[in-house]
C-alpha atoms as a PDB file:
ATOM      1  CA  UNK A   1     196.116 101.413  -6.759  1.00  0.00           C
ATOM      2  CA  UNK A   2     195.566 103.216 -10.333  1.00  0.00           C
ATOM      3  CA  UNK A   3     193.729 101.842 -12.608  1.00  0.00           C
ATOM      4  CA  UNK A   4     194.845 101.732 -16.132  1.00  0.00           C
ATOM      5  CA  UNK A   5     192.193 102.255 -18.892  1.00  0.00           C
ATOM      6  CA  UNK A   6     192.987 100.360 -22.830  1.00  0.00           C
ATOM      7  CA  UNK A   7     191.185 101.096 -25.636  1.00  0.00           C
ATOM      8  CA  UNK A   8     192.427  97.908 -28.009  1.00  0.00           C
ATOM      9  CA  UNK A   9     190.814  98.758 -31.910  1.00  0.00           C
ATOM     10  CA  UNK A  10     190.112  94.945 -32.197  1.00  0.00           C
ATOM     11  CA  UNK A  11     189.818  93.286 -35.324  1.00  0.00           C
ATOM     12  CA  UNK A  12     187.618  89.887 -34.513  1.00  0.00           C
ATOM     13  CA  UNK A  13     188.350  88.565 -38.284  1.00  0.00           C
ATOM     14  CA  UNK A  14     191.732  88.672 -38.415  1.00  0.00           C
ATOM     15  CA  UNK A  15     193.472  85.270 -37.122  1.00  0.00           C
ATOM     16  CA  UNK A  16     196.592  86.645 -35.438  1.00  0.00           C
ATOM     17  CA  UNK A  17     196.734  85.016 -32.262  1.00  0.00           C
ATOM     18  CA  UNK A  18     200.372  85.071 -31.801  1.00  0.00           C
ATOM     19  CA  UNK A  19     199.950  89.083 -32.096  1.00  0.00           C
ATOM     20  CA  UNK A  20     196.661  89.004 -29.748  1.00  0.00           C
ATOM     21  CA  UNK A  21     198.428  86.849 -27.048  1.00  0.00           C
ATOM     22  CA  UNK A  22     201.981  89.328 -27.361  1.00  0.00           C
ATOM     23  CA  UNK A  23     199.668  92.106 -26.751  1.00  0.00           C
ATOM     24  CA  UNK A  24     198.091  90.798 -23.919  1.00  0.00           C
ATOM     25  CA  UNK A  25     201.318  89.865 -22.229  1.00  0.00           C
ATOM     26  CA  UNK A  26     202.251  93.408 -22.792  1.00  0.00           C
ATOM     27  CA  UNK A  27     199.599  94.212 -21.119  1.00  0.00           C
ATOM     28  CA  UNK A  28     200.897  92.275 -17.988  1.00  0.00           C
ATOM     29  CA  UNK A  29     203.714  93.358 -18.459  1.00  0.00           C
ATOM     30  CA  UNK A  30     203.000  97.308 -17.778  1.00  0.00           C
ATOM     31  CA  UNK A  31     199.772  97.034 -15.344  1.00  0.00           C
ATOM     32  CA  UNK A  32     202.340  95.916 -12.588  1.00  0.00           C
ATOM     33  CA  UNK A  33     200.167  96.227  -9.366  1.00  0.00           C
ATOM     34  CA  UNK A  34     197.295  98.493 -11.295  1.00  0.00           C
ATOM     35  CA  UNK A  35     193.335  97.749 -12.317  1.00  0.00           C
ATOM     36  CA  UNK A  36     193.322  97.534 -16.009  1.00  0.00           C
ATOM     37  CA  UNK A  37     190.244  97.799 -17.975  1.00  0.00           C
ATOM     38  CA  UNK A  38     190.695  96.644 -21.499  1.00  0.00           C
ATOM     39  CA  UNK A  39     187.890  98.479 -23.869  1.00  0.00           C
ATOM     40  CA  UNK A  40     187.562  96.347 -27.087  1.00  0.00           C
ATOM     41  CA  UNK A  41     186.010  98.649 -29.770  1.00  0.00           C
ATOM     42  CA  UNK A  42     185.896  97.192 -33.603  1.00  0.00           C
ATOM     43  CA  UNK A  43     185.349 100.347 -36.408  1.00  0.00           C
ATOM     44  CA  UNK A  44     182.414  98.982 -38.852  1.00  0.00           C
ATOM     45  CA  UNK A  45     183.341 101.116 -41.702  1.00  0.00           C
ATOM     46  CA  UNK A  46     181.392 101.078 -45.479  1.00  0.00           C
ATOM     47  CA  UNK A  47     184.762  99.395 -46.925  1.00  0.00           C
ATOM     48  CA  UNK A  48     183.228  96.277 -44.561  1.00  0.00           C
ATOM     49  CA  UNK A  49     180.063  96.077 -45.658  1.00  0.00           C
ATOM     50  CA  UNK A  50     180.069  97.269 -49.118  1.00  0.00           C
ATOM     51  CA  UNK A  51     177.974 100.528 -48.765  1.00  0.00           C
ATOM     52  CA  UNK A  52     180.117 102.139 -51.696  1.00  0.00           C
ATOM     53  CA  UNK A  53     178.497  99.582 -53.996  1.00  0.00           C
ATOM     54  CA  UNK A  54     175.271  99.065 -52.655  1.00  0.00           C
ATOM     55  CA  UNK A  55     172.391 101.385 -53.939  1.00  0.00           C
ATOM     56  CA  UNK A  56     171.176 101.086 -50.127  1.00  0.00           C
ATOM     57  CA  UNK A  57     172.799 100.970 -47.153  1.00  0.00           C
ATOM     58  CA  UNK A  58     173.440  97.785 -45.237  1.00  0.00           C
ATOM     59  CA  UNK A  59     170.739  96.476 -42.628  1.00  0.00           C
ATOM     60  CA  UNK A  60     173.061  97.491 -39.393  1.00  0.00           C
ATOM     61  CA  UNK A  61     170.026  95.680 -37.193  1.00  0.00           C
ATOM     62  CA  UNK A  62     171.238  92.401 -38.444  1.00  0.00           C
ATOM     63  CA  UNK A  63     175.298  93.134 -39.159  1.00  0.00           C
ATOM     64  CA  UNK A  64     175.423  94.458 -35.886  1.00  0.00           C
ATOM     65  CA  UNK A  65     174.845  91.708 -33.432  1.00  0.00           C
ATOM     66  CA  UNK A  66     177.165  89.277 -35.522  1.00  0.00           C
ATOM     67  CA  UNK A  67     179.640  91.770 -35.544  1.00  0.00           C
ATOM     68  CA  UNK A  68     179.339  92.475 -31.155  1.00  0.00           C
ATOM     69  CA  UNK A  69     178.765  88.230 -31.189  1.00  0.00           C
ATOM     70  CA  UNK A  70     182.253  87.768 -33.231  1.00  0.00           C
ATOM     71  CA  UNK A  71     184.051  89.977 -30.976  1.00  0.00           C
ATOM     72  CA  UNK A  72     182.387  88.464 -27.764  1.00  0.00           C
ATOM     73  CA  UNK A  73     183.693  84.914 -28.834  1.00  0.00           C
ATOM     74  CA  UNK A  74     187.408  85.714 -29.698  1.00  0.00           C
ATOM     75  CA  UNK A  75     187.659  87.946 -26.425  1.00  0.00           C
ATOM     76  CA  UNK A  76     185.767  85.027 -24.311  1.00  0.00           C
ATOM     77  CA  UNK A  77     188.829  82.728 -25.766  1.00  0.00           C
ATOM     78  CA  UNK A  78     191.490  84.987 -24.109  1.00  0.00           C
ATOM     79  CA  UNK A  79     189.304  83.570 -20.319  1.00  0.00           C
ATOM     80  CA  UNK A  80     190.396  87.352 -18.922  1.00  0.00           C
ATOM     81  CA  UNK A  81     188.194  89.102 -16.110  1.00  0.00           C
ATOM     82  CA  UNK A  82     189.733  92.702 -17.637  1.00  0.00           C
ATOM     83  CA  UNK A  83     187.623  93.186 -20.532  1.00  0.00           C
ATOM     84  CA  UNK A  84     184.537  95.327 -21.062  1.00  0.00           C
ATOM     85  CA  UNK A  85     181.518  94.500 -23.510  1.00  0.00           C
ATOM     86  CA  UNK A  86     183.356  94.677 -26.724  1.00  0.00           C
ATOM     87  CA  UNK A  87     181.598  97.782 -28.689  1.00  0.00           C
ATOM     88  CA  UNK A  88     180.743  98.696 -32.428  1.00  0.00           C
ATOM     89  CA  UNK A  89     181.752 101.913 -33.528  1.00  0.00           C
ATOM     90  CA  UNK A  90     179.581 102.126 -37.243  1.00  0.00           C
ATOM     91  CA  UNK A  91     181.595 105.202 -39.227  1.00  0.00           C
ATOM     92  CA  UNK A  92     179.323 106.053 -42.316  1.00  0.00           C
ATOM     93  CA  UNK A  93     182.354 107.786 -43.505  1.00  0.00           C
ATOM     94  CA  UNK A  94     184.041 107.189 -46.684  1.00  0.00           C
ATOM     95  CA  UNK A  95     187.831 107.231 -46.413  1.00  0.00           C
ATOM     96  CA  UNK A  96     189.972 105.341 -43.472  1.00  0.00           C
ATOM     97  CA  UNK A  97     190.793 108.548 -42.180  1.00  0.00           C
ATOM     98  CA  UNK A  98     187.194 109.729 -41.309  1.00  0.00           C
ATOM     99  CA  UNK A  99     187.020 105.970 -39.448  1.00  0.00           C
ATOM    100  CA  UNK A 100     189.726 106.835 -37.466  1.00  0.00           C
ATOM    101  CA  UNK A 101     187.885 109.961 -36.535  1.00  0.00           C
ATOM    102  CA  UNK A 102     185.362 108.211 -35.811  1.00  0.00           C
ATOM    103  CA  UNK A 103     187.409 106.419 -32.928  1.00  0.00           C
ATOM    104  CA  UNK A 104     188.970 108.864 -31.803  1.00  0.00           C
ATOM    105  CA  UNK A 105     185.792 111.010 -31.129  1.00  0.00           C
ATOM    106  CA  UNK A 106     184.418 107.621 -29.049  1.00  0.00           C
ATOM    107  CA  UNK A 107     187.093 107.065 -26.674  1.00  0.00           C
ATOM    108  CA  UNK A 108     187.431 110.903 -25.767  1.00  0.00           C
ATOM    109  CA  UNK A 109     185.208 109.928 -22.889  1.00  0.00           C
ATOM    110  CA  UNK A 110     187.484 107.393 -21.366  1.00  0.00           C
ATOM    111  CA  UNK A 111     190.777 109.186 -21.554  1.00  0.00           C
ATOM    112  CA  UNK A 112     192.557 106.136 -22.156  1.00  0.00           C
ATOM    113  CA  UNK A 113     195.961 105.684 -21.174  1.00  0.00           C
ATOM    114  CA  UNK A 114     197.494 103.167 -24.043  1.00  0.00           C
ATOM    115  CA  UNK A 115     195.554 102.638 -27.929  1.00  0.00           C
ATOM    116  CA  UNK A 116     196.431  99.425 -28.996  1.00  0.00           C
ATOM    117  CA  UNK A 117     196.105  98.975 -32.488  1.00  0.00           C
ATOM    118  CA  UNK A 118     197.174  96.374 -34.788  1.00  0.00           C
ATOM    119  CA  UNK A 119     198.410  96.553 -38.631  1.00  0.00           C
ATOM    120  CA  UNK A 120     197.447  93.549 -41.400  1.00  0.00           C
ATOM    121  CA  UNK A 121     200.668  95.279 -43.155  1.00  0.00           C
ATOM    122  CA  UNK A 122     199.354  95.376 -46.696  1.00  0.00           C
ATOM    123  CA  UNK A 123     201.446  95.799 -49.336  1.00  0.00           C
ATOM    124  CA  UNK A 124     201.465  97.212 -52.839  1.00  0.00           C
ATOM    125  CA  UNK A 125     198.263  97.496 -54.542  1.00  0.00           C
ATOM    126  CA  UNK A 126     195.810  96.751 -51.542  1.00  0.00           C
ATOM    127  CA  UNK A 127     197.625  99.058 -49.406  1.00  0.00           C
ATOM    128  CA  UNK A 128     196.942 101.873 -51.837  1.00  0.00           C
ATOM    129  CA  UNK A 129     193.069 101.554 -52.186  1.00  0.00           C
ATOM    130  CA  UNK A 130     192.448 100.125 -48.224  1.00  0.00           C
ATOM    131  CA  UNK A 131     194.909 102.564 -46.899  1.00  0.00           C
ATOM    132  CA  UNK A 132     196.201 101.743 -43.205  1.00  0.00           C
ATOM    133  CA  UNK A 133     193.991 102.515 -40.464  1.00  0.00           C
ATOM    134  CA  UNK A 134     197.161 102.478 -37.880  1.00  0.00           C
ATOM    135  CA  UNK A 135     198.703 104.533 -39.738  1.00  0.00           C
ATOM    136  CA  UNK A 136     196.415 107.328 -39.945  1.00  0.00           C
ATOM    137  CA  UNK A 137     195.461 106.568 -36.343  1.00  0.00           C
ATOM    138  CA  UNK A 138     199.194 107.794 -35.746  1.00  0.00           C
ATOM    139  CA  UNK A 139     199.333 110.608 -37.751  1.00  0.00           C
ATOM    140  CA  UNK A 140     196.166 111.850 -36.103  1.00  0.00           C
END
């Protein structure tokens, strides 16, 4: 039996169940008779916490639990035995880009076999200053 390894970029803030609950019968859908570990990982970049603006960076010691304790609570709603300790990824990077470097440098070590990423498919205006991590994920 292979085991199938998924790094999922989850997004605990977003409400998009339907898209959470497709992905996870995708999931399902492909392991067939394999293991799958599902890795959640959630980027905290400076456009989340406002380090731009701030004269001083953020106190990660207290953003960082909530953050791990958000994650842990959506992912405890989906009652699966598949998932690993969701994980913070903290990217002191400036642009989406270097964030998804930032992932992409993290899950090196677990070789994994499908990225599932999701888009909040911003439009106009907001698109142009947040950018689209997918996107760039891709084009990496």
């Amino acid at each position: 039996m292979a085991k199938l390894n998924i790094v999922w970029a989850f997004d605990p803030y977003s409400d998009i169940k339907e898209t959470w609950q497709a992905t996870l019968g995708l999931i399902d859908n492909i392991k067939n008779e394999n293991d799958v570990t599902i890795h959640p990982y959630y980027v905290l970049s400076q456009e989340m916490v406002h380090w731009v603006s701030n004269i001083t960076p953020p106190k990660l010691e207290l953003i960082l639990p909530k953050v791990e304790e958000a994650m842990g609570d959506r992912i405890q709603t989906f009652n699966r035995a598949d998932f690993e300790k969701p994980k913070v990824i903290i990217s002191d990077g400036f642009s989406t880009r270097e964030d998804v470097d930032v992932l992409n440098k993290t899950i090196q070590s677990i070789q994994p076999d499908l990225v599932v990423l999701h888009t909040h498919q911003r439009k106009g205006i907001s698109r142009f200053f947040m950018g689209s991590f997918t996107e760039s994920f891709l084009l990496k």
